[in-house]
C-alpha atoms as a PDB file:
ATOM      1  CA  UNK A   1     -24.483  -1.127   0.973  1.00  0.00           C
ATOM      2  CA  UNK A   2     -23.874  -2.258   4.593  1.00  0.00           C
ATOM      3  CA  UNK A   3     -25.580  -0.043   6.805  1.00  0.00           C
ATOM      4  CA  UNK A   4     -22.298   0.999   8.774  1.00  0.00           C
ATOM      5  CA  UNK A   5     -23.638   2.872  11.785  1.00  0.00           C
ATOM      6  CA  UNK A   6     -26.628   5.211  12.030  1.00  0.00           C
ATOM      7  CA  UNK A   7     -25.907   7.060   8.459  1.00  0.00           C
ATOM      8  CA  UNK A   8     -25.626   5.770   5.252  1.00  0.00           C
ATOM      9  CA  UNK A   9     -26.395   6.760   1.580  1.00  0.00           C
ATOM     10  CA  UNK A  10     -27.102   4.470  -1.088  1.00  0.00           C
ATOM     11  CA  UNK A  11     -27.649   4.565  -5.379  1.00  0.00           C
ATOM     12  CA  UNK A  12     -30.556   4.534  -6.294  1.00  0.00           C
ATOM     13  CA  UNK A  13     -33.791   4.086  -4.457  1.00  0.00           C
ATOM     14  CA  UNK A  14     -33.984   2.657  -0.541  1.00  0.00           C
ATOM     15  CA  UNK A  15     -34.692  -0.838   0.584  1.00  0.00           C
ATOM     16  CA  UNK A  16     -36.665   0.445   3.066  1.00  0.00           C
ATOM     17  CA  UNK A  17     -37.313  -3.273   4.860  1.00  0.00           C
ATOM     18  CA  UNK A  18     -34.084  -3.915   5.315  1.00  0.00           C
ATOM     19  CA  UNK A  19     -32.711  -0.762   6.316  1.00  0.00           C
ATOM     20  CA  UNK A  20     -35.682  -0.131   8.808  1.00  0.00           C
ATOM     21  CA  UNK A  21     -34.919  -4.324   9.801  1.00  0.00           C
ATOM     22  CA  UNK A  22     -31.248  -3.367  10.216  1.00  0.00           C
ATOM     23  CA  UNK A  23     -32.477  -1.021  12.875  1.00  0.00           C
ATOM     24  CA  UNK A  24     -34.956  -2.794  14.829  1.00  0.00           C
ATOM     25  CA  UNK A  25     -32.640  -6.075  14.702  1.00  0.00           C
ATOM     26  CA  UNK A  26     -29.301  -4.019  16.383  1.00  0.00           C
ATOM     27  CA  UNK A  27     -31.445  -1.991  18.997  1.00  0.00           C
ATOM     28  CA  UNK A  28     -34.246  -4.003  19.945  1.00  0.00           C
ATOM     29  CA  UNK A  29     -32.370  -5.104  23.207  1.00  0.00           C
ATOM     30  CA  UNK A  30     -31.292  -1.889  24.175  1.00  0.00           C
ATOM     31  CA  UNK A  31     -34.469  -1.685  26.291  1.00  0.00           C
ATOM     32  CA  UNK A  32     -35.642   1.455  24.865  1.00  0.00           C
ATOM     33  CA  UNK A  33     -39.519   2.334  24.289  1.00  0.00           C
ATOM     34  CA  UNK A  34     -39.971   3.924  20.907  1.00  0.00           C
ATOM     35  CA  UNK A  35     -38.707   3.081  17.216  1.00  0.00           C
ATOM     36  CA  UNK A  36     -40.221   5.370  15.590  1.00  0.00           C
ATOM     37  CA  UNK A  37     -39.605   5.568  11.186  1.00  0.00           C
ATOM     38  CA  UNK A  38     -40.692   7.873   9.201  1.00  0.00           C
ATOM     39  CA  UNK A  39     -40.023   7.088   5.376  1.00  0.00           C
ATOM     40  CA  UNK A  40     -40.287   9.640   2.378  1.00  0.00           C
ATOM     41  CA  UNK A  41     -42.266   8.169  -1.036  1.00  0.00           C
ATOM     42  CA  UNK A  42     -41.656  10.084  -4.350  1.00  0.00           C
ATOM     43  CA  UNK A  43     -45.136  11.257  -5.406  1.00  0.00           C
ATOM     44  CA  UNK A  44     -46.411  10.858  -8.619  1.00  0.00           C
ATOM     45  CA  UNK A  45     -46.781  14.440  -9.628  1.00  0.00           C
ATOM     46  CA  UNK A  46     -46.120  16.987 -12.543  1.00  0.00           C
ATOM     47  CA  UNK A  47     -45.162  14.445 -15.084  1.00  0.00           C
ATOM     48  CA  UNK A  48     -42.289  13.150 -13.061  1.00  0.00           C
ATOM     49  CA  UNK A  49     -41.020   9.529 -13.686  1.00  0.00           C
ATOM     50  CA  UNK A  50     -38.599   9.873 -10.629  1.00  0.00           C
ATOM     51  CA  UNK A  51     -36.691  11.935  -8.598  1.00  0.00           C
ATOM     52  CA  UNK A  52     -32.609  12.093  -8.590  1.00  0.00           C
ATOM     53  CA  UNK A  53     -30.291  13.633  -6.034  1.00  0.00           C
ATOM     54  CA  UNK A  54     -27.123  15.202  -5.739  1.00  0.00           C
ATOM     55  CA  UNK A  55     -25.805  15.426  -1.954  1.00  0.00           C
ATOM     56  CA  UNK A  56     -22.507  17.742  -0.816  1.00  0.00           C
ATOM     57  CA  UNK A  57     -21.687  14.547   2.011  1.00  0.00           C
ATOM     58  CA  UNK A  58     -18.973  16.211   4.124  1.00  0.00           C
ATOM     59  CA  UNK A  59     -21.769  18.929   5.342  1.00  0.00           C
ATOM     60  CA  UNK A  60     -24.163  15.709   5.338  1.00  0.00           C
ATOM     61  CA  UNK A  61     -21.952  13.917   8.159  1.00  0.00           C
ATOM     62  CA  UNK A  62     -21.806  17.309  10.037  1.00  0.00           C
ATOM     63  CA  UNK A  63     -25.545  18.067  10.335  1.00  0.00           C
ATOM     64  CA  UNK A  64     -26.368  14.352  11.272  1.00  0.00           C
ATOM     65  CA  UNK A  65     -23.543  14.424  14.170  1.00  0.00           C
ATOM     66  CA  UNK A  66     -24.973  17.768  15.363  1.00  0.00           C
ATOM     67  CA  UNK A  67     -28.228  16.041  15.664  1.00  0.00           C
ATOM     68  CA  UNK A  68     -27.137  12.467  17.240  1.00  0.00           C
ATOM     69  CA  UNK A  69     -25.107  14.432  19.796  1.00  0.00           C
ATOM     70  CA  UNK A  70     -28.605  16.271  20.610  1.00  0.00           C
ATOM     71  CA  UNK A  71     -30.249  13.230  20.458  1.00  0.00           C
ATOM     72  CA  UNK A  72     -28.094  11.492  22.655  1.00  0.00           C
ATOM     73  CA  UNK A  73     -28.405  14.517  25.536  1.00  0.00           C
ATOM     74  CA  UNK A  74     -31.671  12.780  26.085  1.00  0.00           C
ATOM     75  CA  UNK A  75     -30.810   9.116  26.070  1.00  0.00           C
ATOM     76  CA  UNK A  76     -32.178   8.691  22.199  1.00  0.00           C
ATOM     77  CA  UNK A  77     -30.620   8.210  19.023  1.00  0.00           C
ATOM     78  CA  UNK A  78     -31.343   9.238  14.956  1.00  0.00           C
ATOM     79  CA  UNK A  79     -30.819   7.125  12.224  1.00  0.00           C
ATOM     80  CA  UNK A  80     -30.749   8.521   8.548  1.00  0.00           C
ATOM     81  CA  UNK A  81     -30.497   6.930   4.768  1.00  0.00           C
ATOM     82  CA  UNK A  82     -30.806   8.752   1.440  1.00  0.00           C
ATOM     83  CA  UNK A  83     -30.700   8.254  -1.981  1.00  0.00           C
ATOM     84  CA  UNK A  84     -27.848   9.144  -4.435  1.00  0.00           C
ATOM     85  CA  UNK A  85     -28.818   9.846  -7.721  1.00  0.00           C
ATOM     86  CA  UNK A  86     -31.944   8.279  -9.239  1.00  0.00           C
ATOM     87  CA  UNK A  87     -35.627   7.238  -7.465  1.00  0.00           C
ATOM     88  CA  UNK A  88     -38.382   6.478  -9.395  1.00  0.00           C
ATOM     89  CA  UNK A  89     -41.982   7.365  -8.673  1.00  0.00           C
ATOM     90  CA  UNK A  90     -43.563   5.309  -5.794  1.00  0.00           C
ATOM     91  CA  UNK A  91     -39.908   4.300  -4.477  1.00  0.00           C
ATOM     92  CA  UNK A  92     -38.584   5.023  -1.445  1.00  0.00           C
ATOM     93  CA  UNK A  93     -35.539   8.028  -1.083  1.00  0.00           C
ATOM     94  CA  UNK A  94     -34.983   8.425   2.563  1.00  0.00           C
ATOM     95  CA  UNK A  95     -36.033   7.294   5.654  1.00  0.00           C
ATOM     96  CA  UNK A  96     -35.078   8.912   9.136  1.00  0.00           C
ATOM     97  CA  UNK A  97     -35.276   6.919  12.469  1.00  0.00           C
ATOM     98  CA  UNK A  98     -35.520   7.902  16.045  1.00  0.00           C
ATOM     99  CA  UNK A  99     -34.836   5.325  18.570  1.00  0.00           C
ATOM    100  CA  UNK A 100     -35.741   6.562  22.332  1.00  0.00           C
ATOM    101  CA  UNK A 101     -36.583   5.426  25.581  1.00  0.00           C
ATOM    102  CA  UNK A 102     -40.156   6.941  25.955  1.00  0.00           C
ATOM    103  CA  UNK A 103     -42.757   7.292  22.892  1.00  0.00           C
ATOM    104  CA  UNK A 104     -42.914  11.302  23.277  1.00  0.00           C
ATOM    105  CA  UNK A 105     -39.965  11.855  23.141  1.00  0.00           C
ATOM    106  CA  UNK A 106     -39.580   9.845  19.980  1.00  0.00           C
ATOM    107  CA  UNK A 107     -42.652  11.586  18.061  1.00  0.00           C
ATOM    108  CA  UNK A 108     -41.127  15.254  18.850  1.00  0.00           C
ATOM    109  CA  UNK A 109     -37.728  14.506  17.855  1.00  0.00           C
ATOM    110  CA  UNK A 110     -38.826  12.584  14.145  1.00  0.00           C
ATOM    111  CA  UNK A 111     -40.773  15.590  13.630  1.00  0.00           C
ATOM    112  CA  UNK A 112     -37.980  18.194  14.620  1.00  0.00           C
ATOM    113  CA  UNK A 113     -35.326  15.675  12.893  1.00  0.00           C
ATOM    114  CA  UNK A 114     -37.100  15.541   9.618  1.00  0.00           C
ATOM    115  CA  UNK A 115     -38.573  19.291   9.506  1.00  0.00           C
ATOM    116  CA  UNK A 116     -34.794  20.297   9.400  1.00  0.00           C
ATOM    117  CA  UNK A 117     -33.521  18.152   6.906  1.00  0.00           C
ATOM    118  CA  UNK A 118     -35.802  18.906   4.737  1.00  0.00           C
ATOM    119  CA  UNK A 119     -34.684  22.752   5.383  1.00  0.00           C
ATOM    120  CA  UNK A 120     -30.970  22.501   6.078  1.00  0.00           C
ATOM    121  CA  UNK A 121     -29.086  19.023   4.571  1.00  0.00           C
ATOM    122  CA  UNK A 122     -27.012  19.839   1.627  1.00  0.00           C
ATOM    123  CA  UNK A 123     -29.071  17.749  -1.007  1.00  0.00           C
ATOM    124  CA  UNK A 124     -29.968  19.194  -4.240  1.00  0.00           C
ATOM    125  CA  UNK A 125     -33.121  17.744  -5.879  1.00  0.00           C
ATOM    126  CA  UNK A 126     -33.945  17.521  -9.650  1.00  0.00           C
ATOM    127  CA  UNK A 127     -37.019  16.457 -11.280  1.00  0.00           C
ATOM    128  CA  UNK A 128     -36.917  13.368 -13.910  1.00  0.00           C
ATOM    129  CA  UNK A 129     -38.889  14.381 -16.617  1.00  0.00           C
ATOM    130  CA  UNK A 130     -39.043  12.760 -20.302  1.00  0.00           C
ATOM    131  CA  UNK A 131     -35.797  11.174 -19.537  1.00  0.00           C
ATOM    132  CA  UNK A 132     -34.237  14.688 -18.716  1.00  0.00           C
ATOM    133  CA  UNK A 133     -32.468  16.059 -14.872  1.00  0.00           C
ATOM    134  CA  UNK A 134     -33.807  19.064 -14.096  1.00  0.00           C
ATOM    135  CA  UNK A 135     -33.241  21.395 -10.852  1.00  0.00           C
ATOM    136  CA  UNK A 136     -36.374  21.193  -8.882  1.00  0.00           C
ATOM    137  CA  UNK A 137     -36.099  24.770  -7.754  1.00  0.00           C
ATOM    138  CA  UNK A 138     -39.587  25.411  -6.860  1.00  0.00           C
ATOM    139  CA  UNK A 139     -39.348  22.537  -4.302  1.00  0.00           C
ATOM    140  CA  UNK A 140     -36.103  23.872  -3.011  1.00  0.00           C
ATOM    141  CA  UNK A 141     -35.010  25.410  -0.136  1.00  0.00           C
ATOM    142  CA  UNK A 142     -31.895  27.905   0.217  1.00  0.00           C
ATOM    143  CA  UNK A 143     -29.085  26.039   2.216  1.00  0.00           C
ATOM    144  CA  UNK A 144     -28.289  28.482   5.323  1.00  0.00           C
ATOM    145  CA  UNK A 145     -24.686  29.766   4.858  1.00  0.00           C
ATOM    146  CA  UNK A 146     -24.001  28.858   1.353  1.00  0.00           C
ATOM    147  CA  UNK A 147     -23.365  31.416  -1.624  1.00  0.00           C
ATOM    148  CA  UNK A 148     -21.189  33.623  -2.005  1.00  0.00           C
ATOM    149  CA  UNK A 149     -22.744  36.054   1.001  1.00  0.00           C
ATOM    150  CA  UNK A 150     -23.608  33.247   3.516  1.00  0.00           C
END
């Protein structure tokens, strides 16, 4: 996949040099201070050969513009790929980017970027075990506003 803008989602598991390249290579010019990365490796855990995802992309879109246009209030940008579907242990299924002008400012928004997608982006995760997909619901998180009383 090209990586169209500061979003993209991709089969399978992340080419996390080239995405992360892809960055550094269109903003290194724009005289900024930080490019900060923070990348997400599926652990070996539990008996799991791999990881797969499902992701709802229209809400996807919406939370990531909500953050670039915060972002953006102070001068910075996010970047953000995932993985559709499967990721096999010690690959790579997201990475998150923060480009900014100063270096603090970078560090608190990565945290405060990746803290809420990992509680509010509409991806469902399911374990790969003995060749089987099933729903990781231990490791989940409720999605704020869905079901039928959100």
């Amino acid at each position: 996949m090209k990586f169209a803008g500061n979003f993209s989602l991709h089969d399978g598991a992340l080419d996390i040099p080239a995405i992360s390249n892809s960055w550094y290579e269109r903003y290194k010019g724009a005289n900024c201070g930080a490019l900060i990365t923070f990348v997400g490796i599926v652990r070996d855990e539990d008996g799991i050969s791999g990881l797969s995802f499902d992701i709802y992309e229209p809400i996807l879109r919406s939370w990531f513009q909500s953050w670039q246009t915060k972002a953006q209030q102070s001068g910075a940008q996010v970047f953000f790929a995932h993985s559709k579907g499967d990721v096999r242990v010690h690959e790579s299924s997201y990475i998150a980017g923060v480009l900014s002008p100063q270096r603090k400012l970078a560090l608190a928004l990565i945290n405060d970027f990746v803290e809420d997608f990992k509680a509010n982006a509409p991806i469902w995760k399911y374990d790969l075990i003995k060749g089987e997909r099933i729903y990781a619901a231990s490791r989940s998180q409720k999605l704020r506003g869905a079901g039928i009383l959100g």
